[in-house]
Protein backbone atom coordinates (compact mmCIF):
# COMPACT_ATOMS: atom_id res chain seq x y z
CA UNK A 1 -223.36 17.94 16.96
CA UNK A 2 -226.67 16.60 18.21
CA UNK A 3 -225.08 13.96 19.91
CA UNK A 4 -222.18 15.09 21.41
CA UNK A 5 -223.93 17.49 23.92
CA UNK A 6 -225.85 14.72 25.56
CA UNK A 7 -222.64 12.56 25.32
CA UNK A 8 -220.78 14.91 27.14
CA UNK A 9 -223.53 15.27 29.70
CA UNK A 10 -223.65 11.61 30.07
CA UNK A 11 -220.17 10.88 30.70
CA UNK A 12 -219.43 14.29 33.21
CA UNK A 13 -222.86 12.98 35.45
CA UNK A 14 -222.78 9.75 34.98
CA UNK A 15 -218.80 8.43 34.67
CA UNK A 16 -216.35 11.08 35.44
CA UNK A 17 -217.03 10.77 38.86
CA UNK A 18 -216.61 7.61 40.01
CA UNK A 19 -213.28 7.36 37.62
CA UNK A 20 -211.13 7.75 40.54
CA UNK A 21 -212.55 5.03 42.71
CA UNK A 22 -212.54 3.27 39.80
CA UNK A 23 -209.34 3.23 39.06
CA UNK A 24 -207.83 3.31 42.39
CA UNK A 25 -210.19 -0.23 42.95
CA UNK A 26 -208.56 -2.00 39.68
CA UNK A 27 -205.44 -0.74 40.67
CA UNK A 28 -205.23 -2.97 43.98
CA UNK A 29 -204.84 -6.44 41.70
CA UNK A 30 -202.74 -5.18 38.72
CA UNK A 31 -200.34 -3.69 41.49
CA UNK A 32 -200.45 -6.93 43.96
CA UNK A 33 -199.48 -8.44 40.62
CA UNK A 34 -196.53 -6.08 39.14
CA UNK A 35 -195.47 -6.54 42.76
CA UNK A 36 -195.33 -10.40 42.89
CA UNK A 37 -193.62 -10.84 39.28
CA UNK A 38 -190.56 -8.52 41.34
CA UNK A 39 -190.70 -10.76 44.30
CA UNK A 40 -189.95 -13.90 42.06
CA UNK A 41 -187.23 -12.28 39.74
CA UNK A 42 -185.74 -11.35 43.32
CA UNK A 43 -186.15 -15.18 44.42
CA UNK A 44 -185.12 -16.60 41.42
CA UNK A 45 -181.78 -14.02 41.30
CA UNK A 46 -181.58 -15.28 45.35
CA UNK A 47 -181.05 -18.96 44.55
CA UNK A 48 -178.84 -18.06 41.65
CA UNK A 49 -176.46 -15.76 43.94
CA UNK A 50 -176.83 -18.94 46.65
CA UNK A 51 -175.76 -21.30 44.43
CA UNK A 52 -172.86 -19.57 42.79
CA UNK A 53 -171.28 -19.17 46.39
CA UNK A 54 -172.20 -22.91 47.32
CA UNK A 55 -169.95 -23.72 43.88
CA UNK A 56 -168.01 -21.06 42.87
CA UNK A 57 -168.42 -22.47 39.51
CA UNK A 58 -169.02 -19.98 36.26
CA UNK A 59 -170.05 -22.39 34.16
CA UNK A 60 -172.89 -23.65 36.27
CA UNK A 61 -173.51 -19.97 36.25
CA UNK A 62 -173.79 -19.24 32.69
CA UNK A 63 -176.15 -21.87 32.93
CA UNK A 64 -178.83 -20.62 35.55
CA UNK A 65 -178.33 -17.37 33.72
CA UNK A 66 -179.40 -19.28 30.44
CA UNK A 67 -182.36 -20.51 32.94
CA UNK A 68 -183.60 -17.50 33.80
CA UNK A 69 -184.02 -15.99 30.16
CA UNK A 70 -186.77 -19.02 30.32
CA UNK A 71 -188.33 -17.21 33.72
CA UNK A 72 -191.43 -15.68 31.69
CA UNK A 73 -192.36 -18.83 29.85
CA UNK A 74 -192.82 -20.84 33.05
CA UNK A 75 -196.61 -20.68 33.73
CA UNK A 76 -195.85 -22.79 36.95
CA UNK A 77 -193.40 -20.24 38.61
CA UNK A 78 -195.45 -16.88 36.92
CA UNK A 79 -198.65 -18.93 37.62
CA UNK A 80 -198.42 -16.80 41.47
CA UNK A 81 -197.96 -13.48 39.60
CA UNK A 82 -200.92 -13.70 37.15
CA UNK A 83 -203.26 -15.19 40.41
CA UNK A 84 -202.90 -11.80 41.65
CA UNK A 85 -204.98 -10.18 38.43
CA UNK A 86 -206.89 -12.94 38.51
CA UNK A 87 -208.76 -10.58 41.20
CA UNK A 88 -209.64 -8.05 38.55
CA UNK A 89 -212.74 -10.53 37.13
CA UNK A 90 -214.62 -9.97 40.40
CA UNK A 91 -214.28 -6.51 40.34
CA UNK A 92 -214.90 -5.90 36.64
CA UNK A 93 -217.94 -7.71 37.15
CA UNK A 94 -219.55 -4.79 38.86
CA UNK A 95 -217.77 -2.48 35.98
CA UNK A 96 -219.41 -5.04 33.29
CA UNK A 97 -223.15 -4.10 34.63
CA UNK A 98 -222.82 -0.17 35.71
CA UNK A 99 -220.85 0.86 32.91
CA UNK A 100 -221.34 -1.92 30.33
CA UNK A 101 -217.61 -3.10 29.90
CA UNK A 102 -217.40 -5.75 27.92
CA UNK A 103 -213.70 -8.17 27.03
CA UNK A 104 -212.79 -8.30 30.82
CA UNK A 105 -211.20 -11.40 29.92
CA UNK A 106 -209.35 -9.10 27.83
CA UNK A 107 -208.64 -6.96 29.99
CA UNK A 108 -206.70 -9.14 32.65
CA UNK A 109 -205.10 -10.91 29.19
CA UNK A 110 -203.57 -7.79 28.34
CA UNK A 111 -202.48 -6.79 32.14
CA UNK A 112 -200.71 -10.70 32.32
CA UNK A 113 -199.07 -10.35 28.87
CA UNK A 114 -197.38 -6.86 30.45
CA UNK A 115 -196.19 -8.72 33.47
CA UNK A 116 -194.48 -11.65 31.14
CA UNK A 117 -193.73 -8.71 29.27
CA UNK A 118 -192.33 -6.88 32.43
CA UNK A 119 -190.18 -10.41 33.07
CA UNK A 120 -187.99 -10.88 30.06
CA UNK A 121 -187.54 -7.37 30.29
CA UNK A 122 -185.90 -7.34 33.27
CA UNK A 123 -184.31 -10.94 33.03
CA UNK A 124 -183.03 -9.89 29.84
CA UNK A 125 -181.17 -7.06 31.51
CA UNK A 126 -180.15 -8.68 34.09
CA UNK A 127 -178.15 -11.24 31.78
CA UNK A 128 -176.38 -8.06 29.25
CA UNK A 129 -175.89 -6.22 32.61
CA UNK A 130 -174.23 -9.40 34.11
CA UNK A 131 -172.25 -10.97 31.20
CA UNK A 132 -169.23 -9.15 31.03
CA UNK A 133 -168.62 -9.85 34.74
CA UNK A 134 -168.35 -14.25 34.06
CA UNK A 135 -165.02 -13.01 32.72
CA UNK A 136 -164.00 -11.73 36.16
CA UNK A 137 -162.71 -12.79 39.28
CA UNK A 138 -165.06 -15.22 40.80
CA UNK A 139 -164.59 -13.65 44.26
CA UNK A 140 -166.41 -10.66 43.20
CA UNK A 141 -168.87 -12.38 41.15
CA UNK A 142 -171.67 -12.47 44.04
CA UNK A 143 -171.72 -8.95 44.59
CA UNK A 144 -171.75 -8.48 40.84
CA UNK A 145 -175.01 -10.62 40.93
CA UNK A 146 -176.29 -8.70 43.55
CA UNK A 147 -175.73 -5.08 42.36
CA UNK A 148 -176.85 -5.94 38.38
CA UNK A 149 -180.36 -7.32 40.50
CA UNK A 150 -180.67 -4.01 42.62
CA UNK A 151 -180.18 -2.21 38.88
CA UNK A 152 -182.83 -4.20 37.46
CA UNK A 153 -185.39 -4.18 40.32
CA UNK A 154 -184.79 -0.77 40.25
C-alpha cells in the first residue's frame, strides 16, 4: 500500500508516455527483420520452383524440399534476417539509461529465436502443404509450388 501509490505515479509521469514512441521506435528493426526472414523463404521457394521447371524431375524435388526443412539452421542464409535486429542494440541503448533496461542482449536473442522460430514454421508448412502434390502430374507441379508458397507467406 505505501508503495504502490508512488509506483503508480512514477510509471503514469514518468513511462506511460513515451510507451508509444517507444514501441513504435523498436518496432522499425524487429519488423525490417520479420520482413527479411519472408523475403528469403520467398527466394529460397523461387529457386526451388526455377529449378523444378529447368528439370522436371520429382526426385530432385523431394530433395530441395528436404533442403529447405534445414532453411532455419543456416546462420549464413538467416545471417541477413537477424542483421536487421541487430539494430535494436543501438536503440535499446538509450532504453538501457532512461528507463534502466537491462538483458538487451536478451532481448534481440529472444526476437531472433522467433524469426528461426517463424522459419521452420512456415518451411514446415510449406513441405505438409506440398507433399501430397509429388504424387501428381508434374505439369502442374509449379503452380502447386507456387500456390502452397502464397498459403504460407500468407
Amino acid at each position: 500500500a505505501t508503495v504502490s501509490e508512488p509506483a503508480q505515479k512514477c510509471c503514469t509521469e514518468n513511462i506511460q508516455p513515451f510507451l508509444a514512441s517507444i514501441l513504435e521506435e523498436l518496432m522499425g528493426p524487429v519488423s525490417s527483420g520479420f520482413a527479411e526472414v519472408r523475403l528469403l523463404f520467398d527466394k529460397e521457394v523461387n529457386e526451388i520452383t526455377q529449378d523444378f521447371q529447368k528439370t522436371n524431375d520429382v526426385e530432385k524435388l523431394k530433395e530441395k524440399v528436404d533442403e529447405l526443412l534445414n532453411l532455419p539452421f543456416n546462420s549464413v542464409k538467416m545471417e541477413p534476417c537477424y542483421l536487421k535486429v541487430n539494430l535494436l542494440q543501438e536503440l535499446l541503448q538509450d532504453l538501457k539509461s532512461r528507463f534502466k533496461v537491462y538483458h538487451i542482449d536478451f532481448v534481440i536473442q529472444r526476437t531472433q529465436n522467433f524469426m528461426q522460430e517463424l522459419m521452420e514454421n512456415a518451411v514446415y508448412t510449406f513441405e505438409q502443404l506440398l507433399s501430397p502434390s509429388h504424387q501428381t502430374d508434374s505439369a502442374k507441379v509449379a503452380s502447386t509450388i507456387e500456390k502452397v508458397k502464397l498459403r504460407v507467406l500468407k
